[in-house]
C-alpha atoms as a PDB file:
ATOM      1  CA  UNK A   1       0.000   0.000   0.000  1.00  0.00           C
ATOM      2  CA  UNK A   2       1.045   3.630  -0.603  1.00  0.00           C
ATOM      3  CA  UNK A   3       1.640   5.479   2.120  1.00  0.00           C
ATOM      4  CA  UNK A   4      -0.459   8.739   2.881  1.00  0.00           C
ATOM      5  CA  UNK A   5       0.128  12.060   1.300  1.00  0.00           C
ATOM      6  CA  UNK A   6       2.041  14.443   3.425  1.00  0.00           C
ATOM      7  CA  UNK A   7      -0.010  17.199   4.591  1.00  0.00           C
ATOM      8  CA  UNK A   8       1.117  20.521   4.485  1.00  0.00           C
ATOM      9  CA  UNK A   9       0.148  23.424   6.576  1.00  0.00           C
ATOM     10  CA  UNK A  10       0.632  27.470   7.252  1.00  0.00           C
ATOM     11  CA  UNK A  11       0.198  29.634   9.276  1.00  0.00           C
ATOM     12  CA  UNK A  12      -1.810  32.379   8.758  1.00  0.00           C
ATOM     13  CA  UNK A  13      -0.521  35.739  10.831  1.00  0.00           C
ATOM     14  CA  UNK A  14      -3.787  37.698  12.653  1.00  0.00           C
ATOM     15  CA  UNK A  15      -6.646  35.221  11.829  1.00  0.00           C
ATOM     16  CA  UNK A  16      -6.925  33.645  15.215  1.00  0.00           C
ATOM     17  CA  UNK A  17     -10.400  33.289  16.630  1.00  0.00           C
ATOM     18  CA  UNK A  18     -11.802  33.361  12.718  1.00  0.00           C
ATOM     19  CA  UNK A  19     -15.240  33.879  11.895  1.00  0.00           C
ATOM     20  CA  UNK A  20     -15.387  32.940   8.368  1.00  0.00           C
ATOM     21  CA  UNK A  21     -12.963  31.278   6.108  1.00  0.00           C
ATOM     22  CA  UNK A  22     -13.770  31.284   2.448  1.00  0.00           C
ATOM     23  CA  UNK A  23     -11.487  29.641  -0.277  1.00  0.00           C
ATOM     24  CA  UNK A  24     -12.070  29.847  -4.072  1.00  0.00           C
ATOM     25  CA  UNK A  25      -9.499  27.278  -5.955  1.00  0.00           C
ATOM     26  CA  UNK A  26      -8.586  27.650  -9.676  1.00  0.00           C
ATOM     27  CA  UNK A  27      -6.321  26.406 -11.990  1.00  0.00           C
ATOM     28  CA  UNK A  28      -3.742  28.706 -11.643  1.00  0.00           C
ATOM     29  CA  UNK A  29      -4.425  30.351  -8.466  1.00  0.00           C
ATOM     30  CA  UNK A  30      -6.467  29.839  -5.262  1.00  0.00           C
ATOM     31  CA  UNK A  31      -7.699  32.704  -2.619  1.00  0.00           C
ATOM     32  CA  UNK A  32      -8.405  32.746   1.012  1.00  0.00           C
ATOM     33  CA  UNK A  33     -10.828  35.022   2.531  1.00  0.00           C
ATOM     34  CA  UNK A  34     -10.778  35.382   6.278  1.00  0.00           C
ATOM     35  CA  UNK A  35     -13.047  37.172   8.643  1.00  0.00           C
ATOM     36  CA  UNK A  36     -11.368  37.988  11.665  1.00  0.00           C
ATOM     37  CA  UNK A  37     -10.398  40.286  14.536  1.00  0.00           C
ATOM     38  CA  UNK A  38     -12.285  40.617  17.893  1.00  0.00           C
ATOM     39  CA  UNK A  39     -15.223  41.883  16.576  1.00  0.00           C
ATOM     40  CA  UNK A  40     -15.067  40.749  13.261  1.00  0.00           C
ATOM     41  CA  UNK A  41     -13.389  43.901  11.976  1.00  0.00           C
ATOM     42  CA  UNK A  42     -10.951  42.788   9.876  1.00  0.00           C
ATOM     43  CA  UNK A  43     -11.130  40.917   6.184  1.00  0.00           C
ATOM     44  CA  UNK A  44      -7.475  39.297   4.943  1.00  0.00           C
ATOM     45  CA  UNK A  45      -6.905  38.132   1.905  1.00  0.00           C
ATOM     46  CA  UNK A  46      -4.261  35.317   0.728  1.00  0.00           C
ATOM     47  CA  UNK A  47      -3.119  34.165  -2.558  1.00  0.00           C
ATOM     48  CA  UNK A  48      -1.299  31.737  -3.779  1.00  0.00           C
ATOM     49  CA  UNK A  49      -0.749  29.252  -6.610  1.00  0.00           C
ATOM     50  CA  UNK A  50       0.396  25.743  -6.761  1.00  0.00           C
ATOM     51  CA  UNK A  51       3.708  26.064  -6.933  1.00  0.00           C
ATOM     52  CA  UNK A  52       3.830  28.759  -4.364  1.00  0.00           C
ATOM     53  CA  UNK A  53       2.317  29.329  -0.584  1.00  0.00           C
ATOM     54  CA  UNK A  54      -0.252  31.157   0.124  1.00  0.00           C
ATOM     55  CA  UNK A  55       0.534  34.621   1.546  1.00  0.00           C
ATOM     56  CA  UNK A  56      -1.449  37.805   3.004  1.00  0.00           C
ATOM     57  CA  UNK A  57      -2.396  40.076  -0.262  1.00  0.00           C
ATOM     58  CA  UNK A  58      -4.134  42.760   1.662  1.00  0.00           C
ATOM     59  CA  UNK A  59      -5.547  43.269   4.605  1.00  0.00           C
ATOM     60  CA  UNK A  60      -9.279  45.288   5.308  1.00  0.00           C
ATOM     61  CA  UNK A  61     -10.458  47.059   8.642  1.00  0.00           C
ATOM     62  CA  UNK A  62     -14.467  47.224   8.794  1.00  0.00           C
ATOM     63  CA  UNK A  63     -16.694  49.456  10.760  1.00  0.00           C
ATOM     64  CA  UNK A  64     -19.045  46.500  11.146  1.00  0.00           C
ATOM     65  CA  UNK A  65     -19.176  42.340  11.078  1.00  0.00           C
ATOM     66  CA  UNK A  66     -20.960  41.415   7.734  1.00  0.00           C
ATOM     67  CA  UNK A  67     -23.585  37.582   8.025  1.00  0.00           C
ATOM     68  CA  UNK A  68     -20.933  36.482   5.157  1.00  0.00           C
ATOM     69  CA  UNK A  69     -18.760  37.312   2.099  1.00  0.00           C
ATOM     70  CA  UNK A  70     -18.402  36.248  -1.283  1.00  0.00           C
ATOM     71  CA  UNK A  71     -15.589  36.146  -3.595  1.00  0.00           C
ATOM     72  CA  UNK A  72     -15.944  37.119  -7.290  1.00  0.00           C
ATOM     73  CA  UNK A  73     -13.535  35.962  -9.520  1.00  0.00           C
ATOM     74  CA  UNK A  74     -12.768  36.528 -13.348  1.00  0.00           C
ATOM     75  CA  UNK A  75     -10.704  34.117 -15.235  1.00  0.00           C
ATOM     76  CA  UNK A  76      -8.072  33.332 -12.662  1.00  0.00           C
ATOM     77  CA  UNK A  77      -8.064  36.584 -10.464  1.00  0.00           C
ATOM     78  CA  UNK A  78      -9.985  38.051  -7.885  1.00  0.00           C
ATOM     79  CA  UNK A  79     -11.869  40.896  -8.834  1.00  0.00           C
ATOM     80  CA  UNK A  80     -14.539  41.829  -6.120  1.00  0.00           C
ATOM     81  CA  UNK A  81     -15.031  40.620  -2.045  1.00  0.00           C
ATOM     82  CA  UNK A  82     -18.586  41.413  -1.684  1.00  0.00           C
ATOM     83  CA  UNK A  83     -19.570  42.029   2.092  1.00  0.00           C
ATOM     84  CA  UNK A  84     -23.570  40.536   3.061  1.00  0.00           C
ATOM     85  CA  UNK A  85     -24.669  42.383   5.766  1.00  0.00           C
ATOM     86  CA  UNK A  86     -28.286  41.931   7.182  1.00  0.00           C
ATOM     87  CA  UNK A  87     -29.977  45.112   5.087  1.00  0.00           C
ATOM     88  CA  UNK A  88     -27.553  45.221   2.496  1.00  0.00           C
ATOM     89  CA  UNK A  89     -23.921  44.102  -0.176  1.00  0.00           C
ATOM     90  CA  UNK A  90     -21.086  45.803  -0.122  1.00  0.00           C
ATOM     91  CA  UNK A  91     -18.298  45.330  -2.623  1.00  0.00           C
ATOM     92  CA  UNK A  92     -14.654  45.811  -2.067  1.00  0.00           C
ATOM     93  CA  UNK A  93     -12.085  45.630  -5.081  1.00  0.00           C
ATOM     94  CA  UNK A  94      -9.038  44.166  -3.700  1.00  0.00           C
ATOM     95  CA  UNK A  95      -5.467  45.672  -4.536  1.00  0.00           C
ATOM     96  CA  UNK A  96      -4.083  44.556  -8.027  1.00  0.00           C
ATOM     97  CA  UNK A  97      -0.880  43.920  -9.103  1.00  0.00           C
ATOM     98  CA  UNK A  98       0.857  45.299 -12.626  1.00  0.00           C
ATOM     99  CA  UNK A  99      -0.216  42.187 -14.848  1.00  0.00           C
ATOM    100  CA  UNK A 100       3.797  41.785 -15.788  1.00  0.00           C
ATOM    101  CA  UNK A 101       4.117  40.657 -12.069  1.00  0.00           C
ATOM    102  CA  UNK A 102       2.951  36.987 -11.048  1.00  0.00           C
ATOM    103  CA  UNK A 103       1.965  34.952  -8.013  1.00  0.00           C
END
């Protein structure tokens, strides 16, 4: 018998006590969102892509805990974190990089 993959792991700086974890896998790339902070304040974003580990892309500071979030991608790349709060959406564009530069 073959013996079992080797899990990997990371750690991910200033998501401890999480409130939601959202990961959208493609091809090329994969994102993490994470709600987090004491009040649910905070939104950080990783990226990463197969042959690389995932690391923090940008980091957002709320004035409120949204119900959930959403990612929105195009292709292969992120293009809008939308923010579902009880009355209403909010959309955040995350930072982008030059398209010469690669994860």
């Amino acid at each position: 018998p073959l013996p079992p993959p080797k899990l990997d792991y990371a750690k991910l700086p200033g998501t401890k006590g999480s409130i939601i974890i959202k990961v959208v896998e493609r091809p090329k790339k994969s994102f993490l969102a994470i709600l987090c902070g004491d009040n649910g304040e905070k939104v950080k974003l990783f990226a990463g892509t197969y042959r690389t580990a995932s690391g923090l892309s940008c980091t957002f500071i709320l004035l409120d805990s949204p119900c959930s979030l959403e990612l929105q991608l195009q292709g292969d790349d992120l293009v809008e974190v939308f923010l579902v709060f009880s009355q209403n959406v909010f959309g955040l564009e995350p930072v982008t990089k030059p398209s010469n530069m690669q994860l």
